[in-house]
Each structure stands twice: as C-alpha cells, then as structure tokens.
Protein backbone atom coordinates (compact mmCIF):
# COMPACT_ATOMS: atom_id res chain seq x y z
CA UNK A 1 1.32 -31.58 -77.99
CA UNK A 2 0.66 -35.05 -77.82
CA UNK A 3 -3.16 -36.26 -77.46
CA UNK A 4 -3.23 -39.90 -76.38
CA UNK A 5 -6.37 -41.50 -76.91
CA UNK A 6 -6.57 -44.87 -74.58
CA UNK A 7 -8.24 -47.79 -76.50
CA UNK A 8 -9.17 -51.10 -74.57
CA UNK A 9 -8.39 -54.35 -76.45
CA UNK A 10 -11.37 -56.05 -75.25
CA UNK A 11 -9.50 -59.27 -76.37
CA UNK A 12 -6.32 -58.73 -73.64
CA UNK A 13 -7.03 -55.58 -71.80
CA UNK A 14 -4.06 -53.89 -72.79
CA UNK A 15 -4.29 -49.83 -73.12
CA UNK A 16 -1.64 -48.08 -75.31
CA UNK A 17 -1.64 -44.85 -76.69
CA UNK A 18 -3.45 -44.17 -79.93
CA UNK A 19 -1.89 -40.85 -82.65
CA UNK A 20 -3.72 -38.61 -84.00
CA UNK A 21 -2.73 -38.21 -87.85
CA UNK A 22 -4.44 -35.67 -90.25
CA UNK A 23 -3.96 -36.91 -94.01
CA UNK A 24 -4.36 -34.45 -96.56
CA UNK A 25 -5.62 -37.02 -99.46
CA UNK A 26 -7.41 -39.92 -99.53
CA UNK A 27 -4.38 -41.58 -100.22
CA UNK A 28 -2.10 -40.57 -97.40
CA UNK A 29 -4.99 -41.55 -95.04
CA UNK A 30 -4.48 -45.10 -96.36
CA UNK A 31 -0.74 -45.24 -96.13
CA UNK A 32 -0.96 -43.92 -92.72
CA UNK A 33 -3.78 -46.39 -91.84
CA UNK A 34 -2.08 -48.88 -93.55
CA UNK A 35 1.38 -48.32 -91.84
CA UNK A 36 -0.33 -47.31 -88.43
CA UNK A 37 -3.31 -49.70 -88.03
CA UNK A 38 -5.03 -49.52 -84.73
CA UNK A 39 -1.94 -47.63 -83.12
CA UNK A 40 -3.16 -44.30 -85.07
CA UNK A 41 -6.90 -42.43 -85.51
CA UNK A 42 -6.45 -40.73 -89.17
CA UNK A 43 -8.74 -37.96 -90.42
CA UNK A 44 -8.28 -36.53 -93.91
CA UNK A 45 -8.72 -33.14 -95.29
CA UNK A 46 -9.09 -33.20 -98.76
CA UNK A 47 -12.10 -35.10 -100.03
CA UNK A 48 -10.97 -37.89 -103.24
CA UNK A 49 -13.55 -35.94 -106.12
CA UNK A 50 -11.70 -32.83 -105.51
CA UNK A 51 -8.41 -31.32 -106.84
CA UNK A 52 -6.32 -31.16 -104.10
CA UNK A 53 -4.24 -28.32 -105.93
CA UNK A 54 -6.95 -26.01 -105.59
CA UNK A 55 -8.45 -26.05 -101.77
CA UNK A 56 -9.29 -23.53 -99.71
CA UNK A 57 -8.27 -23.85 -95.86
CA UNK A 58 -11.40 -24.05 -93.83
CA UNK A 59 -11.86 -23.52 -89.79
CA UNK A 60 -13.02 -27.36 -89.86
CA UNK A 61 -8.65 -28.08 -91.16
CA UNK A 62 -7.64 -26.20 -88.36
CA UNK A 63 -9.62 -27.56 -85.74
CA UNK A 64 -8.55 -31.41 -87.14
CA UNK A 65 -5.24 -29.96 -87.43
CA UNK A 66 -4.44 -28.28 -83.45
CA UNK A 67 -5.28 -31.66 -82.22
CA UNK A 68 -3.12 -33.70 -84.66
CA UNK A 69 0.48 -35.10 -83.65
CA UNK A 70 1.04 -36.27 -87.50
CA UNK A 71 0.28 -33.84 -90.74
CA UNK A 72 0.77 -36.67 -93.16
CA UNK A 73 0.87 -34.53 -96.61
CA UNK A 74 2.06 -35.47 -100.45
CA UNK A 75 3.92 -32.72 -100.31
CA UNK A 76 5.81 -30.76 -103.47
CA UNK A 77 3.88 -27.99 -103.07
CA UNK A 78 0.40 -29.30 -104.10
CA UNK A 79 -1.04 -28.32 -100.78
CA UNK A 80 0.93 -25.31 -101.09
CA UNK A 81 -2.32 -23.40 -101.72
CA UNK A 82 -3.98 -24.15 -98.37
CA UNK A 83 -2.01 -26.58 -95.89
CA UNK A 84 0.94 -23.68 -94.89
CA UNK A 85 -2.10 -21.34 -94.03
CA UNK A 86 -3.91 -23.97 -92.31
CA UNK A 87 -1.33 -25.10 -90.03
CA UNK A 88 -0.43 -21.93 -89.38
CA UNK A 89 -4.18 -21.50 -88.26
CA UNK A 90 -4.45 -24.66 -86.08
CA UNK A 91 -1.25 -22.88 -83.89
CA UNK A 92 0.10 -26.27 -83.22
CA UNK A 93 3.72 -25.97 -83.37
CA UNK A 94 4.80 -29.54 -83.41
CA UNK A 95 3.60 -29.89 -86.93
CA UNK A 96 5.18 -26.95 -88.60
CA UNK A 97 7.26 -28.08 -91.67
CA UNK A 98 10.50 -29.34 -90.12
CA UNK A 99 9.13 -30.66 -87.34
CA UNK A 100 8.71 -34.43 -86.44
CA UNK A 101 5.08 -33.80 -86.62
CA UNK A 102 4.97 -32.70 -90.12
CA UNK A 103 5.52 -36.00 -92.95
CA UNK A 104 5.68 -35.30 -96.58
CA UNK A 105 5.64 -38.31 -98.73
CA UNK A 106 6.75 -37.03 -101.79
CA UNK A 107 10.14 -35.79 -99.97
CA UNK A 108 10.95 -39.66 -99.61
CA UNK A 109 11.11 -40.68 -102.93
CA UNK A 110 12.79 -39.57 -106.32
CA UNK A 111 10.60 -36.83 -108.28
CA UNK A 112 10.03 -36.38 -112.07
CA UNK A 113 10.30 -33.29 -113.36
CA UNK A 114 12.53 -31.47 -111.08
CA UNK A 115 13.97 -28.08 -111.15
CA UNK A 116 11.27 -26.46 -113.49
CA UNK A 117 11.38 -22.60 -113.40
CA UNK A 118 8.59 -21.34 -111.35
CA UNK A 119 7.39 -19.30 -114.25
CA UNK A 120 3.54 -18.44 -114.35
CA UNK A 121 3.21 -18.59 -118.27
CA UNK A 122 5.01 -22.02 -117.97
CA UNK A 123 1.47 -23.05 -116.36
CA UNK A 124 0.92 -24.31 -112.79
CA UNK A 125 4.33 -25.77 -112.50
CA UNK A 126 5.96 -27.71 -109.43
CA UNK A 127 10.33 -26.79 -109.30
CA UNK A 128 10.56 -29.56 -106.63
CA UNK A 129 9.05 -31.97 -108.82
CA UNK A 130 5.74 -33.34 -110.22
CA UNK A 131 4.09 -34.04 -106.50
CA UNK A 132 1.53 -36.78 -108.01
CA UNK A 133 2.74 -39.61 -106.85
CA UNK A 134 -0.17 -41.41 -105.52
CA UNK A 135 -0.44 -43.20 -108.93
CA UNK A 136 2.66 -45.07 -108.59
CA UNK A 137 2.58 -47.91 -105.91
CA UNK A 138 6.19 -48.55 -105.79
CA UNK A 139 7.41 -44.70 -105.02
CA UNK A 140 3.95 -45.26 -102.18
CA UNK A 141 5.66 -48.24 -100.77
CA UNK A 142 8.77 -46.31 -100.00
CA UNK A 143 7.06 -43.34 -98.68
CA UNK A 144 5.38 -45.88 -96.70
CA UNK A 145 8.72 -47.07 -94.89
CA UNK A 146 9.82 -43.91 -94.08
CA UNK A 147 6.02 -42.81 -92.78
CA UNK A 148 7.19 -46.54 -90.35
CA UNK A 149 10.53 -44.84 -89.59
CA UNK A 150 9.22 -41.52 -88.62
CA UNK A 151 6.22 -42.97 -86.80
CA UNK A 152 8.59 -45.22 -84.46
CA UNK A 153 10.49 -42.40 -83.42
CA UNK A 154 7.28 -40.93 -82.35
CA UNK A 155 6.30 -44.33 -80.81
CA UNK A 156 9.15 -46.30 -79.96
CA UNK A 157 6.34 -49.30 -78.30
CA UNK A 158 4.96 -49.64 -81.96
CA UNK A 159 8.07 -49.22 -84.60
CA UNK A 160 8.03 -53.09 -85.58
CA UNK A 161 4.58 -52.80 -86.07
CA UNK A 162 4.91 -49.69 -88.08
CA UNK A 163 7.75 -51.18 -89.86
CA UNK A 164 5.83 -54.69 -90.10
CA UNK A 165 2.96 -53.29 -91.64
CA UNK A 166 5.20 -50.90 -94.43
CA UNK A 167 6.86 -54.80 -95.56
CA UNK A 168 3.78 -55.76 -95.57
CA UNK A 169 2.31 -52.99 -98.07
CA UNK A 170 5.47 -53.17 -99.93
CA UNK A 171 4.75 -56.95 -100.47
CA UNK A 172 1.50 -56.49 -101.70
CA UNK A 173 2.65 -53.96 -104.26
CA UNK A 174 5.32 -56.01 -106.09
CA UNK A 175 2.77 -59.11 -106.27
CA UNK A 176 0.44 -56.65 -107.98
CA UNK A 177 3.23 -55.08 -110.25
CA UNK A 178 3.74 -57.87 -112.73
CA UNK A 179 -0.33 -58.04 -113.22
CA UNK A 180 -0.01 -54.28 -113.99
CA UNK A 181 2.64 -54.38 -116.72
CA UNK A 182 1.24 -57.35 -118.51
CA UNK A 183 -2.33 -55.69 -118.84
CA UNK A 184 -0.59 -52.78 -120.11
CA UNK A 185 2.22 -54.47 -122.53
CA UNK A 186 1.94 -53.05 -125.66
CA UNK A 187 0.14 -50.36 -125.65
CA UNK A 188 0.17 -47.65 -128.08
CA UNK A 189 0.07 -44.79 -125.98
CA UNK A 190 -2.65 -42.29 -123.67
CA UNK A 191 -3.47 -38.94 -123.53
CA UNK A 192 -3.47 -37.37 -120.36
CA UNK A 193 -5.45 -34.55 -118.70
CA UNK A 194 -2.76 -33.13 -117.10
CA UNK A 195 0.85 -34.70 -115.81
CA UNK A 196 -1.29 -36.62 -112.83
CA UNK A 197 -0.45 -40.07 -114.29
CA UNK A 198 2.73 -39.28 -115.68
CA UNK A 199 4.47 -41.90 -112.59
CA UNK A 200 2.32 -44.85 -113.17
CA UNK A 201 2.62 -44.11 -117.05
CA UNK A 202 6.46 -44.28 -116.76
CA UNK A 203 6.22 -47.00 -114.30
CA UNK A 204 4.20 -49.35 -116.52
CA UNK A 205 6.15 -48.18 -119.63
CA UNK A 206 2.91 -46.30 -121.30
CA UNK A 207 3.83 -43.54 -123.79
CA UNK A 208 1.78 -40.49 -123.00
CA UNK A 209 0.83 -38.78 -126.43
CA UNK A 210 -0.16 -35.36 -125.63
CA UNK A 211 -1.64 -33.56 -122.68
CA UNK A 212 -5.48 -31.90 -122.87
CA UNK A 213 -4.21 -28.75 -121.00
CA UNK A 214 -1.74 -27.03 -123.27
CA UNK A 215 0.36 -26.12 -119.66
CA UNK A 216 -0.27 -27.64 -116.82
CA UNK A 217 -3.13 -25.96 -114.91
CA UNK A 218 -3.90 -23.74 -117.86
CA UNK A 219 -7.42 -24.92 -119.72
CA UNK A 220 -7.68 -26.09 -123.78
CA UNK A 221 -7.57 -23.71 -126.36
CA UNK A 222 -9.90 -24.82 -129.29
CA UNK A 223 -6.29 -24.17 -131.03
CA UNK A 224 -4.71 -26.48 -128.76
CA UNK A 225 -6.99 -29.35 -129.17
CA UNK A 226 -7.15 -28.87 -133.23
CA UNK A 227 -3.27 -29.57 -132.81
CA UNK A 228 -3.36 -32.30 -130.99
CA UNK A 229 -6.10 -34.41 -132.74
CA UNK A 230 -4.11 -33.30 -135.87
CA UNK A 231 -1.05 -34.89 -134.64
CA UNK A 232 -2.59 -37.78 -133.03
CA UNK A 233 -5.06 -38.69 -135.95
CA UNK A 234 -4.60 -42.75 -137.44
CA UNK A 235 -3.26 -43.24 -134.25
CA UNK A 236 -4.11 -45.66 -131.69
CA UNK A 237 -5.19 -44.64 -128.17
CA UNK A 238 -6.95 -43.76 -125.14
CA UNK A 239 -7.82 -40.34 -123.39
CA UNK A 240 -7.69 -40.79 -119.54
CA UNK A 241 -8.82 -37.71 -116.96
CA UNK A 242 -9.26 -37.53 -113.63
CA UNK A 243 -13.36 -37.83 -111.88
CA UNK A 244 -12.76 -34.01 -111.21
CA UNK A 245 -11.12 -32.88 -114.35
CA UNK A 246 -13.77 -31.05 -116.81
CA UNK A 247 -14.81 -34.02 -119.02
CA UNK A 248 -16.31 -31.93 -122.37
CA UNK A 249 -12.23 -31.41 -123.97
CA UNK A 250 -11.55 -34.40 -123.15
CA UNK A 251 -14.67 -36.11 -124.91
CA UNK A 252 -13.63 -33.53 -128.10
CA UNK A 253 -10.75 -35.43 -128.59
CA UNK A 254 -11.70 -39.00 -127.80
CA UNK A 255 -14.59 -38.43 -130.63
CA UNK A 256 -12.05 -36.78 -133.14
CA UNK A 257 -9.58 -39.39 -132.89
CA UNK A 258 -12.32 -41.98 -132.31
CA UNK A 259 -10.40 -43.15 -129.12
CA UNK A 260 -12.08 -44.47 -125.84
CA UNK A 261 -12.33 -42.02 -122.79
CA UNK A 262 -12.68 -43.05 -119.55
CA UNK A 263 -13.06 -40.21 -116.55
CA UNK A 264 -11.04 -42.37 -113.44
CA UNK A 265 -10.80 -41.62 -109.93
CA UNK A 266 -6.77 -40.76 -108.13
CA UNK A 267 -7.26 -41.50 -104.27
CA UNK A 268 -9.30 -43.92 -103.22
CA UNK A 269 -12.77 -43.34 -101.18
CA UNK A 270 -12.50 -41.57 -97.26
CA UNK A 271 -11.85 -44.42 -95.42
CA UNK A 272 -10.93 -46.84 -97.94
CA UNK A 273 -7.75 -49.35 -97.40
CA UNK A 274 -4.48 -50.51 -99.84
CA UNK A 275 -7.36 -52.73 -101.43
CA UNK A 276 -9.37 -50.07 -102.19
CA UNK A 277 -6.29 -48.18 -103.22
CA UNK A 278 -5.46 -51.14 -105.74
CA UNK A 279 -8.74 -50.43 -107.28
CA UNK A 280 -7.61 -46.96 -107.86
CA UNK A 281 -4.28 -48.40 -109.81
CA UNK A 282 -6.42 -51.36 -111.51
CA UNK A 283 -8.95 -48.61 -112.90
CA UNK A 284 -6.02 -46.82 -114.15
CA UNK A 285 -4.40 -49.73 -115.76
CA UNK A 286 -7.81 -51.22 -117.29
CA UNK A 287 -8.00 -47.81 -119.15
CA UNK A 288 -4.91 -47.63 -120.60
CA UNK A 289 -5.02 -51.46 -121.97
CA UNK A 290 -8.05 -50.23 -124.03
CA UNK A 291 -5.16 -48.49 -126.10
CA UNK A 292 -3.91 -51.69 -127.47
C-alpha cells in the first residue's frame, strides 16, 4: 500500500509523490529526513528520553504504522520488544521484515559484538550484534546510502536525490571526524552505563574502563560498584550515562573515584536534523575529553 501525498512547490508547480516513513528513534527520523528531504513525511515512534529497548507497542504505532510505506528501524533486535508486535498490529503487509518496506540500519553496516549466546544470566544481550549504532557517524553514513539505495527503488523519480543527499551526509561526517578525534586524543579512559557508546568509543579510540551495569541490562550491585571503584581508584576518568539511564550509581562512582559525570542525551530531539544530530556526537565527545 502506497499512500501518495501530493505537495505543490509553490515555487514551480510541480506535484510529485511524497512517502510516508515511520522511524523508530529520533535518529532514524533524521537519516531518513536527511536522505529523503521533502520527497518523504517521517513520523517517529520512540520518543529520544526513552530507552528504546524497553517500549511497549501502543494503538497510536499501529495506526502511524498501517499508513507507512517505510519502517525505518535500528534494527538488531532493540525494537525486538515492541516493533514485531506492532507491525503485526498495523496489518500492513508491505512492511513486514523482508519486505522492501521494512529498512534496518544496523543490517547495513559491520556490528560489534556478534554471535553472543542468547543467554538470560549473560544480561540483556544482542547475538546479532550490539544494535547501538547511532553513536557512531561513520557506520550512520553508510546506513544512510543504503536507506538512498532502498528508497530509489521505491522511487525511481527521486534516487539521485536520495543518493545526493546520503554524499552529502557522508561529507559532513568526515569533516566533523578529525574535530572529534583531536578533542578526544589522549584520553585516559570512560566508564560507561551500559555498551551504548561502545561504537563512538572505539571509533574515537577511547578506552572504556568498566561498565555501571555488571551485565548489560542487569542493574548495580553495591558489590559490583565496590569492585569497580576499587579497580579504577588513582585513575583518571570520566563516567558517561545516557539522559534516561538511572543517574544515583552512576554519581556513586564519579564521587568515589572523584571523576566528572555527565548524564548525555543518544538521539537527537523529534524533529531535529544531522546538525542537531552533531550536537548529540559533540556532547558525547566534550564528555569524554574531560578524562584527559
């Protein structure tokens, strides 16, 4: 099902036929924005303060959903939780998984952590990979190509502007990149919430230290923590969690250690474009510098 939406350019009068995508972060709404521009409508499902592991699907995701001709998802199962019972709500068939209406980002680009044993007491663990790749611009950038690709074949009259607009983004990221690793040269190390930075952190060469959650998904033991201010202490550092991660374990350690915390947003704001997006990765990157 295909809804076309007919927008006049007052500027020429020309009419062409708008898509319909449904993001399911902040972020994917501004690579498909970004890709798309005024050839696509985007609404998103999962607001930026939330966890997008742990959603709920909601009537309002299927209605969004049985009109969309684009599911434009992260993928690597960290919708898993809600988007397969959503879509299988909005009974819209040409965005089942497999279908050219269904776009996972995360299946375009190489994955950390890959081929972990799905194992409960091994935490809240991914096989197909750590899915949190909305912190690294360059694995973005290539997802954003292929979002181009698959978009043309839906749209044949826009795939140089698709693909124009992906260059474009791509462009923007490696003039940004050098920036990034100078700030963060040097730097003697983070820790992390949970593995949600763990591509930006390897793409800027940042040693993570230690994790607050003892397994992913699994909250901090007071045994835990004792650990890993033990190991870490006379260190230097920074403790970095995300706007919607519980902020009290993380504070424990920061004041044990006597490290900085900062509490940092992943996605940008609903509606917000690659420029807001680069805020996102500058936040990120202004944190971890205050490990020097």
């Amino acid at each position: 099902m295909l809804r076309l939406i007919f927008l006049s350019l007052l500027a020429t009068g020309v009419l062409y036929a708008q898509f319909n995508v449904v993001a399911t972060t902040t972020t994917m709404q501004m690579l498909a924005t970004t890709v798309g521009g005024d050839r696509v409508q985007v609404t998103v499902l999962a607001p930026p303060d939330r966890d997008a592991h742990f959603l709920q699907a909601r009537p309002s995701m299927m209605r969004d959903l049985r009109s969309a001709d684009l599911v434009a998802a992260v993928g690597a199962e960290l919708e898993v939780g809600w988007l397969p019972a959503a879509i299988r709500g909005a009974a819209n068939p040409q965005i089942n998984p497999g279908n050219p209406g269904y776009f996972e980002a995360a299946a375009q680009v190489d994955l950390i952590d890959v081929g972990q044993a799905a194992d409960r007491s091994l935490g809240d663990v991914h096989p197909a990979g750590n899915p949190h790749i909305n912190l690294d611009p360059v694995r973005l950038a290539q997802a954003a190509m292929a979002l181009a690709s698959r978009l043309g074949a839906l749209d044949p009259a826009g795939r140089e502007e698709y693909r124009a607009n992906a260059l474009a983004f791509d462009k923007a990221v490696q003039q940004r990149l050098p920036g990034w690793e100078q700030k963060t040269r040097g730097v003697s190390g983070v820790v992390l919430y949970h593995k949600d930075a763990n591509y930006l952190t390897g793409r800027l060469g940042v040693p993570v230290l230690g994790y607050v959650e003892p397994l992913p998904g699994i909250p901090p033991t007071a045994a835990h923590l004792s650990d890993l201010t033990s190991r870490l202490s006379g260190q230097k550092g920074a403790v970095l969690h995300a706007i919607y991660q519980p902020a009290q374990s993380s504070k424990f350690v920061g004041k044990q250690l006597g490290w900085p915390v900062r509490a940092l947003p992943t996605d940008p704001p609903i509606g917000g474009d690659q420029e807001a997006y680069f805020k996102v990765i500058d936040a990120w990157v202004e944190a971890m510098a205050l490990a020097k």
